[in-house]
PDB file of N, CA and C in Angstrom:
ATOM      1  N   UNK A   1      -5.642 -16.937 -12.212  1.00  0.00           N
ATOM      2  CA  UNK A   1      -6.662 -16.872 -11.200  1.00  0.00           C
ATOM      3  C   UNK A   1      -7.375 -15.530 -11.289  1.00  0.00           C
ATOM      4  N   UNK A   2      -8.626 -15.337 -10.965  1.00  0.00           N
ATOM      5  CA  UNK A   2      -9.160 -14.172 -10.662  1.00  0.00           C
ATOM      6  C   UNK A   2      -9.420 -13.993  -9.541  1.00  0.00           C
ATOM      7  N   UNK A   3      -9.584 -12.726  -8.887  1.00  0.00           N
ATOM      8  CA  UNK A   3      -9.235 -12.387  -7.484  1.00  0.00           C
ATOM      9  C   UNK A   3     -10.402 -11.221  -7.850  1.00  0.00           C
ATOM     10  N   UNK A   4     -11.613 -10.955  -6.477  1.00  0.00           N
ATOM     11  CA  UNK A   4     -12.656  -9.951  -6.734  1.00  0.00           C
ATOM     12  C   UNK A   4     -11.479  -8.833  -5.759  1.00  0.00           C
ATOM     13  N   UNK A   5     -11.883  -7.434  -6.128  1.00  0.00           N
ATOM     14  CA  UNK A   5     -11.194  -6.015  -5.269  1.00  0.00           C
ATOM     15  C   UNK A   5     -12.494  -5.659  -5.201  1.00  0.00           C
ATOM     16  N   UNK A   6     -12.353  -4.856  -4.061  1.00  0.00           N
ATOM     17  CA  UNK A   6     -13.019  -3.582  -3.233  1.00  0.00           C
ATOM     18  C   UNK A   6     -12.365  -2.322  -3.256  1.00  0.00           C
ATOM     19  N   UNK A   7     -12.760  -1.473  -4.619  1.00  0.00           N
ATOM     20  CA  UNK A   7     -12.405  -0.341  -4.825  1.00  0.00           C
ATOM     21  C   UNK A   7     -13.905   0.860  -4.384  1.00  0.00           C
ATOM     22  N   UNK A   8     -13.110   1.730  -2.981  1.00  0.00           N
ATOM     23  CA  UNK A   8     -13.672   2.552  -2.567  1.00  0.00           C
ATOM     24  C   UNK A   8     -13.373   4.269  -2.896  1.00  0.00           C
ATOM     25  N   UNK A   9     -14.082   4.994  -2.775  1.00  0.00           N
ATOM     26  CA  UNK A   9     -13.992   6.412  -3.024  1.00  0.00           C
ATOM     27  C   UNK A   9     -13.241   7.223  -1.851  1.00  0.00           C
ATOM     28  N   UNK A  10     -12.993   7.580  -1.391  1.00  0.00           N
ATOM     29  CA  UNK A  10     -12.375   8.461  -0.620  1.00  0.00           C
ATOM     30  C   UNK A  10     -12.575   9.713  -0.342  1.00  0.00           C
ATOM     31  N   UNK A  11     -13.784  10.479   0.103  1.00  0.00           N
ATOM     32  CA  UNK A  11     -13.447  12.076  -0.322  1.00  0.00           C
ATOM     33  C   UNK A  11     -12.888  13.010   0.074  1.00  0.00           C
ATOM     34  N   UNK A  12     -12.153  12.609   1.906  1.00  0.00           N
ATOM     35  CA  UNK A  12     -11.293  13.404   2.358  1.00  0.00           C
ATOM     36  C   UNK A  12      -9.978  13.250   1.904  1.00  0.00           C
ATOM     37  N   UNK A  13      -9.581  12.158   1.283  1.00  0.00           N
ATOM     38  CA  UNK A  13      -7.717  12.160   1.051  1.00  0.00           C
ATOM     39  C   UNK A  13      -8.532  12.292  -0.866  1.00  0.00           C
ATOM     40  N   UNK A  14      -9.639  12.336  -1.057  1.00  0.00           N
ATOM     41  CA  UNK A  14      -9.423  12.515  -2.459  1.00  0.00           C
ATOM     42  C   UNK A  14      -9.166  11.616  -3.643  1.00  0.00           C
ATOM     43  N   UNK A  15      -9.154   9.982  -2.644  1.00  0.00           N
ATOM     44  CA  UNK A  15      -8.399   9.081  -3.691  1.00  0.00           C
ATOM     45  C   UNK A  15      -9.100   7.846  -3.913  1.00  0.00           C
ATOM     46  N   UNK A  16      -8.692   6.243  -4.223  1.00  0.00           N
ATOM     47  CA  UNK A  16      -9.390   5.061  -3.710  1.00  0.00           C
ATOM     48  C   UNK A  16      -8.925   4.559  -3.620  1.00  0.00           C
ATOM     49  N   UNK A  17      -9.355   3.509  -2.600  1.00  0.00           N
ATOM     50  CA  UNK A  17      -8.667   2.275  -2.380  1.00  0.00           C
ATOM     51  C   UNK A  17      -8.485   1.207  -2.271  1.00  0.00           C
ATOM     52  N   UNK A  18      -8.083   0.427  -2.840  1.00  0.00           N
ATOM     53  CA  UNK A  18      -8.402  -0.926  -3.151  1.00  0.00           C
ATOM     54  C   UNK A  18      -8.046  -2.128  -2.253  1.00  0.00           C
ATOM     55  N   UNK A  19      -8.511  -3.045  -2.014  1.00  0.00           N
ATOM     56  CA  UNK A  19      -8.617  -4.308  -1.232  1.00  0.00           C
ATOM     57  C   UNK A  19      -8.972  -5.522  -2.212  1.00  0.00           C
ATOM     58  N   UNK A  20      -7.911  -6.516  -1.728  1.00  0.00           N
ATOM     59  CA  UNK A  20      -8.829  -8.032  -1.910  1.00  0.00           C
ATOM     60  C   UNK A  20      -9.044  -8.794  -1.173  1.00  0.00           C
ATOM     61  N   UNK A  21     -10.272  -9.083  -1.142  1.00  0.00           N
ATOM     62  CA  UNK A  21     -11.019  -9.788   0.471  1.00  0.00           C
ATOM     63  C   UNK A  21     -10.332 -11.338   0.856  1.00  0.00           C
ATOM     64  N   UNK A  22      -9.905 -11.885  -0.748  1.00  0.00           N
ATOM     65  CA  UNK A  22      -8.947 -13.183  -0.425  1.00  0.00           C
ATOM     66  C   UNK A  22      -8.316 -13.156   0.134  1.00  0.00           C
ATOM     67  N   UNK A  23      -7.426 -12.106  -0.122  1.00  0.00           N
ATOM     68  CA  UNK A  23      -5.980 -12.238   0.509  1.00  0.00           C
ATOM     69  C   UNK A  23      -5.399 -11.135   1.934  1.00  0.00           C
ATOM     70  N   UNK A  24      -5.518 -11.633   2.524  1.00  0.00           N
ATOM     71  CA  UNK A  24      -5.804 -10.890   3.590  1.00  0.00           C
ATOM     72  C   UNK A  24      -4.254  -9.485   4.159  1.00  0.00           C
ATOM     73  N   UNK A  25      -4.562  -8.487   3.816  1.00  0.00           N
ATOM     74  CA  UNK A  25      -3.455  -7.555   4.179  1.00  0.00           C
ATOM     75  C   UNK A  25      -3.452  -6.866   2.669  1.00  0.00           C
ATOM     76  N   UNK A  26      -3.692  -7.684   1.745  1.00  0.00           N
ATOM     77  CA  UNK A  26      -3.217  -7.198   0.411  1.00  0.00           C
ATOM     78  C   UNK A  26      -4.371  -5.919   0.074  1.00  0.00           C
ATOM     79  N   UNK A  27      -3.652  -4.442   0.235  1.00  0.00           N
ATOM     80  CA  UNK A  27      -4.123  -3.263  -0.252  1.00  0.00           C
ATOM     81  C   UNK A  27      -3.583  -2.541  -0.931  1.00  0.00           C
ATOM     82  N   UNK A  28      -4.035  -1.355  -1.182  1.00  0.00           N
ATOM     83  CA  UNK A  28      -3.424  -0.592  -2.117  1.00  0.00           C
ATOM     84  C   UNK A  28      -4.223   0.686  -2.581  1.00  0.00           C
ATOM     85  N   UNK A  29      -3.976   1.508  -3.141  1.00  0.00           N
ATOM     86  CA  UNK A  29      -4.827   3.029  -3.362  1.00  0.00           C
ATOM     87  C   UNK A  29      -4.207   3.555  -4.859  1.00  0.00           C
ATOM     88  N   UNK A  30      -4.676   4.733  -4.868  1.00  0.00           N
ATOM     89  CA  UNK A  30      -4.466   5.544  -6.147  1.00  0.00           C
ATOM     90  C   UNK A  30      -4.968   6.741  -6.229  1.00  0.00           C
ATOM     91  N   UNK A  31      -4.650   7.658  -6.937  1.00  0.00           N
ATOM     92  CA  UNK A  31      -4.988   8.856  -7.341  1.00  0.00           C
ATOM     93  C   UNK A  31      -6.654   8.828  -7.769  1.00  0.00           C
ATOM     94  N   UNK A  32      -6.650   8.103  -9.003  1.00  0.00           N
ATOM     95  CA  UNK A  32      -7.868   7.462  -9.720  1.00  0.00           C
ATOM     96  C   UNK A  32      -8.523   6.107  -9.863  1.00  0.00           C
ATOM     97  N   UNK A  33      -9.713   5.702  -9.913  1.00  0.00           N
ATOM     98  CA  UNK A  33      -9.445   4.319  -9.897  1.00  0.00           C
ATOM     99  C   UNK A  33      -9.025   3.664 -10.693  1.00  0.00           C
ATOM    100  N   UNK A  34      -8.665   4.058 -11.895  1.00  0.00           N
ATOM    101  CA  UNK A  34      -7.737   3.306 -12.689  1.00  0.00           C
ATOM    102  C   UNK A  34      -6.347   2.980 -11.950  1.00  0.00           C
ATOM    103  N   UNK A  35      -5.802   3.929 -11.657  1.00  0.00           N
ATOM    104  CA  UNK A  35      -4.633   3.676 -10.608  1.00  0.00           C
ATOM    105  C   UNK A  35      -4.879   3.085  -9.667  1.00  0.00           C
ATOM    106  N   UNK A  36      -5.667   2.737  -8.947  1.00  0.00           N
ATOM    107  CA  UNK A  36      -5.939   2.228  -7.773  1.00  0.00           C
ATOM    108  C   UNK A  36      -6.288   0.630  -8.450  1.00  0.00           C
ATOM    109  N   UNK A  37      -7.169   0.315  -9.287  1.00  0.00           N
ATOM    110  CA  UNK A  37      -6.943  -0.723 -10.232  1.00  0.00           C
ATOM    111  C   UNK A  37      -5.472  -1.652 -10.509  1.00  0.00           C
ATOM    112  N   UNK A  38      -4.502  -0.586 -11.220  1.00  0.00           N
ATOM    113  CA  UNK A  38      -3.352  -1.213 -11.431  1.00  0.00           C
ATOM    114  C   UNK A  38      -2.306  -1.407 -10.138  1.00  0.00           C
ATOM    115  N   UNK A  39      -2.603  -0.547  -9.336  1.00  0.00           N
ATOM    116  CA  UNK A  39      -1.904  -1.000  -8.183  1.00  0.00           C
ATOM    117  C   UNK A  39      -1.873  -1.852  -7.203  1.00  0.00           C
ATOM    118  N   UNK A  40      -3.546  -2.393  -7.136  1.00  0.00           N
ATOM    119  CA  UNK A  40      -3.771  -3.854  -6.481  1.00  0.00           C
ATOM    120  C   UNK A  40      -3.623  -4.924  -7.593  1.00  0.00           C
ATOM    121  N   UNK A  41      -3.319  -4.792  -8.650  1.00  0.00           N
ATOM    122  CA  UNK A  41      -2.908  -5.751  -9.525  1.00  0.00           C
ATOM    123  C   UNK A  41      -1.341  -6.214  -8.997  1.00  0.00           C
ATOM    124  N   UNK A  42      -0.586  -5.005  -9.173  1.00  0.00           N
ATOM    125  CA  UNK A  42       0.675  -5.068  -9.057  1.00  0.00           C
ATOM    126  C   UNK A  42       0.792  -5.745  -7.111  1.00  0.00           C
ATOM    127  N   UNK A  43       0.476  -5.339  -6.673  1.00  0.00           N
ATOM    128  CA  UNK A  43      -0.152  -5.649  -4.902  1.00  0.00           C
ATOM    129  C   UNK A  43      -0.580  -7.557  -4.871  1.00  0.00           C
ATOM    130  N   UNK A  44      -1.464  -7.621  -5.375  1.00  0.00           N
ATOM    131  CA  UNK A  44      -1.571  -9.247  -5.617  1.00  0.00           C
ATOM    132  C   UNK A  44      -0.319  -9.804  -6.198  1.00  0.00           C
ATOM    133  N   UNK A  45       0.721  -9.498  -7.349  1.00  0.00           N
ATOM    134  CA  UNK A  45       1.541 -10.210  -8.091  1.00  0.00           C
ATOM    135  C   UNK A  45       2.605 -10.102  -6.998  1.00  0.00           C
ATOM    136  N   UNK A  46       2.671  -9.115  -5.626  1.00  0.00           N
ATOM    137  CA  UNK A  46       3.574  -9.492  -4.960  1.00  0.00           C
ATOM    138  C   UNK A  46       3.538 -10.025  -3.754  1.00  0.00           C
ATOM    139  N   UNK A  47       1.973 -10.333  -3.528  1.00  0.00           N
ATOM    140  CA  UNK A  47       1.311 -11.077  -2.511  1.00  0.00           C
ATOM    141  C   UNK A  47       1.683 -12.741  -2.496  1.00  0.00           C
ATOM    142  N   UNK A  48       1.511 -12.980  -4.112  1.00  0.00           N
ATOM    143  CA  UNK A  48       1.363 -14.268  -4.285  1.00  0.00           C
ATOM    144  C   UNK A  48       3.143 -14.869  -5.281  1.00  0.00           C
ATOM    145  N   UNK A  49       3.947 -14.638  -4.826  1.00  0.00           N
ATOM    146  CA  UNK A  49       5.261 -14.965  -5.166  1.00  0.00           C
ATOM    147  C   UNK A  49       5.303 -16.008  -5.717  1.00  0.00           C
ATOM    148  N   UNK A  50       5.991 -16.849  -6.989  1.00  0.00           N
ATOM    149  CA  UNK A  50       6.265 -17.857  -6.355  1.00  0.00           C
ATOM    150  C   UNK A  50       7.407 -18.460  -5.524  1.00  0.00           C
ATOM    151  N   UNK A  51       6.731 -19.654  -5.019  1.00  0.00           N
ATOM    152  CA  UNK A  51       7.689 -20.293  -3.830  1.00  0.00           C
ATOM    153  C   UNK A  51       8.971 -20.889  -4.001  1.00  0.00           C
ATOM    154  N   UNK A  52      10.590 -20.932  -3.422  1.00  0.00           N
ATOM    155  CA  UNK A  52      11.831 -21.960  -3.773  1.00  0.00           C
ATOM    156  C   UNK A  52      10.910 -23.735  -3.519  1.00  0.00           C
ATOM    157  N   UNK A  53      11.105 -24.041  -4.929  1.00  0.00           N
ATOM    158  CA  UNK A  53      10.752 -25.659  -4.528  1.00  0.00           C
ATOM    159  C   UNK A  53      12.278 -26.109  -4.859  1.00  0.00           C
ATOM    160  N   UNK A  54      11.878 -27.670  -4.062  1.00  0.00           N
ATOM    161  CA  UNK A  54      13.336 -28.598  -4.480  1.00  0.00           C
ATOM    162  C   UNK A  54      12.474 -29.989  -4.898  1.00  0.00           C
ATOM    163  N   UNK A  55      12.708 -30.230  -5.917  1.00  0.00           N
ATOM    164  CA  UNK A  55      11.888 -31.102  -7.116  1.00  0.00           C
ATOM    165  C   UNK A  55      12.716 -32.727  -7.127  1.00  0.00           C
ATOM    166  N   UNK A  56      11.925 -33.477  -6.963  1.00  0.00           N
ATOM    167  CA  UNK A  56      12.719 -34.609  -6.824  1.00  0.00           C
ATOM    168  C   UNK A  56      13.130 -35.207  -8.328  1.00  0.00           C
ATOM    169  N   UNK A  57      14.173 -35.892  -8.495  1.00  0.00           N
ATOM    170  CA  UNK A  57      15.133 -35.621 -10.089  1.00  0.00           C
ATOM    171  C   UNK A  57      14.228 -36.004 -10.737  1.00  0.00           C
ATOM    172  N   UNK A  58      13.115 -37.105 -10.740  1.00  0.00           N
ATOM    173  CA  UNK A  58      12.151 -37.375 -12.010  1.00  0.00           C
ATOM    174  C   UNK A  58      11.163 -36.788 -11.379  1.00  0.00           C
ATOM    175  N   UNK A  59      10.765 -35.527 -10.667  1.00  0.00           N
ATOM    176  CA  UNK A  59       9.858 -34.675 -10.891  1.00  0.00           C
ATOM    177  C   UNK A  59       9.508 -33.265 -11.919  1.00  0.00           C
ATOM    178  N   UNK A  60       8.444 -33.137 -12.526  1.00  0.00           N
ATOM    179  CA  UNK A  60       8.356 -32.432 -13.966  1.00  0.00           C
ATOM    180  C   UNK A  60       7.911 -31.120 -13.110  1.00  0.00           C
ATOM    181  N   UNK A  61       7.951 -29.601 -13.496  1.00  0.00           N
ATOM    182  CA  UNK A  61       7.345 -28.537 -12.976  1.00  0.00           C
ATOM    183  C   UNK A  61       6.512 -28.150 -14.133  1.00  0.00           C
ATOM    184  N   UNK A  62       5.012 -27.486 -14.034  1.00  0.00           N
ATOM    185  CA  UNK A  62       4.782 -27.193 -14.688  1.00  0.00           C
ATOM    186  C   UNK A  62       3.655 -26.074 -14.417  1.00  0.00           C
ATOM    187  N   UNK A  63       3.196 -24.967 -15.420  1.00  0.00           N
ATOM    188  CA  UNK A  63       2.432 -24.363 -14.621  1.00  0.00           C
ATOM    189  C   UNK A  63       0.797 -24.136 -14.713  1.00  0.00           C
ATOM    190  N   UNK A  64      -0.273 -23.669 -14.134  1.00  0.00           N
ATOM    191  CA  UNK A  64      -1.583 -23.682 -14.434  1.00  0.00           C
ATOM    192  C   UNK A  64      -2.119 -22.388 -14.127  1.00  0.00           C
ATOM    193  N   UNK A  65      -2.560 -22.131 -15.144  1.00  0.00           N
ATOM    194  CA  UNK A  65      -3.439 -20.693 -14.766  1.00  0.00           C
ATOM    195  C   UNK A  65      -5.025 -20.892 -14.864  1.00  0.00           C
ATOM    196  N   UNK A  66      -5.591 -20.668 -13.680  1.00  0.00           N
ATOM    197  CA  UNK A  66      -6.834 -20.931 -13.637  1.00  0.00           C
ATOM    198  C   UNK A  66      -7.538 -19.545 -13.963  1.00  0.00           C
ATOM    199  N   UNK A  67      -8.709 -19.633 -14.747  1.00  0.00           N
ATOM    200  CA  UNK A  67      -9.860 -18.123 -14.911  1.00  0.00           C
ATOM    201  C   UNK A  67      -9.441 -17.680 -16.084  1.00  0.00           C
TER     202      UNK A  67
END
């Protein structure tokens, strides 16, 4: 999936910070925006978990990555 961020400047703490408008709560910051980049990456991958399923015996799992 792709997910748009809102990476802002900061000039009193010096830093930025990142948001994704999808997912609501999911933030994150950084030194640089590269860091601030990889840290709402890492921020989404723990936003979006996946879930315990219980699969019925002739049900198949499989997975899809959209984008």
């Amino acid at each position: 999936m792709t997910f748009r961020i809102v990476l802002e400047y900061d000039p009193q703490a010096g830093s930025f910070s990142a948001v994704c408008p999808e997912l609501p709560g999911c933030a994150s910051a950084g030194d640089t925006e590269e860091e601030a980049r990889q840290n709402i990456e890492e921020a989404i991958r723990l936003y979006l978990p996946p879930g315990e399923l219980t699969l019925a015996e002739n049900a198949k799992l499989v997975e899809v990555t959209i984008g």
